[in-house]
N, C-alpha and C. Protein backbone atom coordinates (compact mmCIF):
# COMPACT_ATOMS: atom_id res chain seq x y z
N UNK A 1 -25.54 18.77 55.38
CA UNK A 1 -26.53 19.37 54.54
C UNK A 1 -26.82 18.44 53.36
N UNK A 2 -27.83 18.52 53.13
CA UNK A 2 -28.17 17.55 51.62
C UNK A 2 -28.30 17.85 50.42
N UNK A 3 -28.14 16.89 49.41
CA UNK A 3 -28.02 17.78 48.09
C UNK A 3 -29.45 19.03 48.00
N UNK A 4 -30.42 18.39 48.30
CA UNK A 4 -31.73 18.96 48.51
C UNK A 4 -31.78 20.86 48.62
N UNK A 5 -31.50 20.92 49.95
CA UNK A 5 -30.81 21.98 50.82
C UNK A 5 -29.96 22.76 49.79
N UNK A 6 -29.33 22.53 49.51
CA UNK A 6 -27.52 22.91 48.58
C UNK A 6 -28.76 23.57 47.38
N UNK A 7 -29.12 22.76 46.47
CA UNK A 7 -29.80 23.23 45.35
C UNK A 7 -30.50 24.13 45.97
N UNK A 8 -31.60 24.14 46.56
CA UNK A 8 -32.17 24.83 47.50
C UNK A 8 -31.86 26.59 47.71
N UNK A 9 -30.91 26.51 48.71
CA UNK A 9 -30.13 27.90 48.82
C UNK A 9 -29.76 28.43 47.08
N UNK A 10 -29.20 27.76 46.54
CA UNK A 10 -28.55 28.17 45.09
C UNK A 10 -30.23 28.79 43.94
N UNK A 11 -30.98 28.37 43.93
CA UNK A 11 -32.19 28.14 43.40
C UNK A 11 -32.93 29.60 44.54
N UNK A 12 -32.85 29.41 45.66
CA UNK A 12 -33.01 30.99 46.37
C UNK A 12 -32.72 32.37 45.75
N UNK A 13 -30.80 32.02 46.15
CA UNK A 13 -30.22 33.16 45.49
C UNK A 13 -30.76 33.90 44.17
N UNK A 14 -30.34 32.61 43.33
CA UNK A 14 -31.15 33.41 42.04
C UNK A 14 -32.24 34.08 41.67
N UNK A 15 -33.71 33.28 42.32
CA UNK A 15 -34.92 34.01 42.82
C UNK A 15 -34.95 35.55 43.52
N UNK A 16 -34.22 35.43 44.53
CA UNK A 16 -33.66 37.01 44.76
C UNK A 16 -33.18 37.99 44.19
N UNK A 17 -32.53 37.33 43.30
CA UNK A 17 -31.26 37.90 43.04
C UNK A 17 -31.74 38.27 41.00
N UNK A 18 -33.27 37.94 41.16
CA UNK A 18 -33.49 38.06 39.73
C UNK A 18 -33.20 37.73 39.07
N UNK A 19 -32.73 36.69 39.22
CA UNK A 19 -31.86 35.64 37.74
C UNK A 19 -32.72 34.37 37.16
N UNK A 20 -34.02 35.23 36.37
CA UNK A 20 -34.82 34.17 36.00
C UNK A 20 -34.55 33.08 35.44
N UNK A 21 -33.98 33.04 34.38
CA UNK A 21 -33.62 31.97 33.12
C UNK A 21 -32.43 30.98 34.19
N UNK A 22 -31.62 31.47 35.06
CA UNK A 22 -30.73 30.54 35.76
C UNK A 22 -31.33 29.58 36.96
N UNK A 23 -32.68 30.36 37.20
CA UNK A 23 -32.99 29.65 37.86
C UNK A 23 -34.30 28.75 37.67
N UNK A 24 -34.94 28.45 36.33
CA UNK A 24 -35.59 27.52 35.95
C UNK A 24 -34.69 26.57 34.91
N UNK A 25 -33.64 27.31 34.63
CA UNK A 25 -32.30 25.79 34.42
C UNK A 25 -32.17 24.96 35.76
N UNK A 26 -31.66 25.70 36.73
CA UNK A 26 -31.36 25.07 38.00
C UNK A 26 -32.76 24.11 38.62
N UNK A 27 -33.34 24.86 38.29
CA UNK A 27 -34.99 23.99 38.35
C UNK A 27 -35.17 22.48 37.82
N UNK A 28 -34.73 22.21 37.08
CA UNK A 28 -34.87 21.73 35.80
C UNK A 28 -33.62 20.95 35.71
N UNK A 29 -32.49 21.00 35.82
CA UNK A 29 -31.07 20.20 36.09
C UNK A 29 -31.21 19.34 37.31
N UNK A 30 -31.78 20.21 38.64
CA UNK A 30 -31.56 19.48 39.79
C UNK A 30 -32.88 18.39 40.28
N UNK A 31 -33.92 19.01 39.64
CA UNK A 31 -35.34 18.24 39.66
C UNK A 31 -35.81 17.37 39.05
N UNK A 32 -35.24 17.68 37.73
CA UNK A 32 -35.89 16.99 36.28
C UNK A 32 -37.62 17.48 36.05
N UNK A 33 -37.19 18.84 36.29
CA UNK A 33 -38.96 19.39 35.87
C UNK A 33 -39.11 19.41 34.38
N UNK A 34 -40.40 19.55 33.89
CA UNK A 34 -40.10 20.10 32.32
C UNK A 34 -40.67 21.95 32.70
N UNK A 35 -40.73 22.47 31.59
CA UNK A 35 -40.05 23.77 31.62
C UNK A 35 -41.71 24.19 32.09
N UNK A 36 -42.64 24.23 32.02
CA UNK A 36 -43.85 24.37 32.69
C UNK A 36 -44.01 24.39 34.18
N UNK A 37 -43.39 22.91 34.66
CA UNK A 37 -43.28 22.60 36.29
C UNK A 37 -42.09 23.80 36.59
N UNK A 38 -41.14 23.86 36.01
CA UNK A 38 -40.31 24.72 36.44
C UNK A 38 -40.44 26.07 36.97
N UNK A 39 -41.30 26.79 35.84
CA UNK A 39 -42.10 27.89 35.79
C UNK A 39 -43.02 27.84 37.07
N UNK A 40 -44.11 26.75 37.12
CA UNK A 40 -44.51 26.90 38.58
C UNK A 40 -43.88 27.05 39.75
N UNK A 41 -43.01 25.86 39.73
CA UNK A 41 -42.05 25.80 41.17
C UNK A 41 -41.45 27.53 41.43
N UNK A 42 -40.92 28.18 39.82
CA UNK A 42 -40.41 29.62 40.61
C UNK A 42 -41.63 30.16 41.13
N UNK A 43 -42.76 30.46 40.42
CA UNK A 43 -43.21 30.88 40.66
C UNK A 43 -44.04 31.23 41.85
N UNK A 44 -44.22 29.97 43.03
CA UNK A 44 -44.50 29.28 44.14
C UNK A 44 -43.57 29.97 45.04
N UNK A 45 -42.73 29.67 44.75
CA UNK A 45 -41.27 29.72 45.90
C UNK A 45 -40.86 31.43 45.75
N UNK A 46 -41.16 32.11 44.63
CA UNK A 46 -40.78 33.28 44.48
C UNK A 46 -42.26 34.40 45.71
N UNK A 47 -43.34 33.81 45.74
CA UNK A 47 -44.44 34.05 46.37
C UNK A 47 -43.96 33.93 47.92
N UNK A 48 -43.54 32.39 48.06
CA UNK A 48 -42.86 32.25 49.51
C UNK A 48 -41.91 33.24 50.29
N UNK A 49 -40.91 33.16 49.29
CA UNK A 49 -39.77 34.08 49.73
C UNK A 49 -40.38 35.68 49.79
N UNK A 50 -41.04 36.07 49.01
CA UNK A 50 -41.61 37.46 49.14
C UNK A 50 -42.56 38.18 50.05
N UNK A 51 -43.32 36.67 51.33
CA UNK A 51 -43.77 36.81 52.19
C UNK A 51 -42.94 36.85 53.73
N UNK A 52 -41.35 36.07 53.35
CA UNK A 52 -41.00 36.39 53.99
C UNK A 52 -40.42 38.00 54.77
């Protein structure tokens, strides 16, 4: 598995799991977003996962 993947699942969980603020840190630690991109990326991926 790759670091990619790893962040990935972890950055999921939290999205699920409603853990906003942990997971635009995790955003943001593992990406190097600034806090804007971060905000998008949940926001994207939180859309994804909710279609699943």
């Amino acid at each position: 598995m790759t670091a990619w993947h790893l962040a990935g699942e972890v950055i999921d969980e939290h999205i699920l799991n409603e853990r906003i603020v942990r997971t635009l840190k995790a955003i943001r630690e593992q990406f190097g977003r600034s806090i804007r991109d971060a905000i998008d990326a949940f926001s994207e991926r939180y859309g994804q996962l909710r279609e699943r």
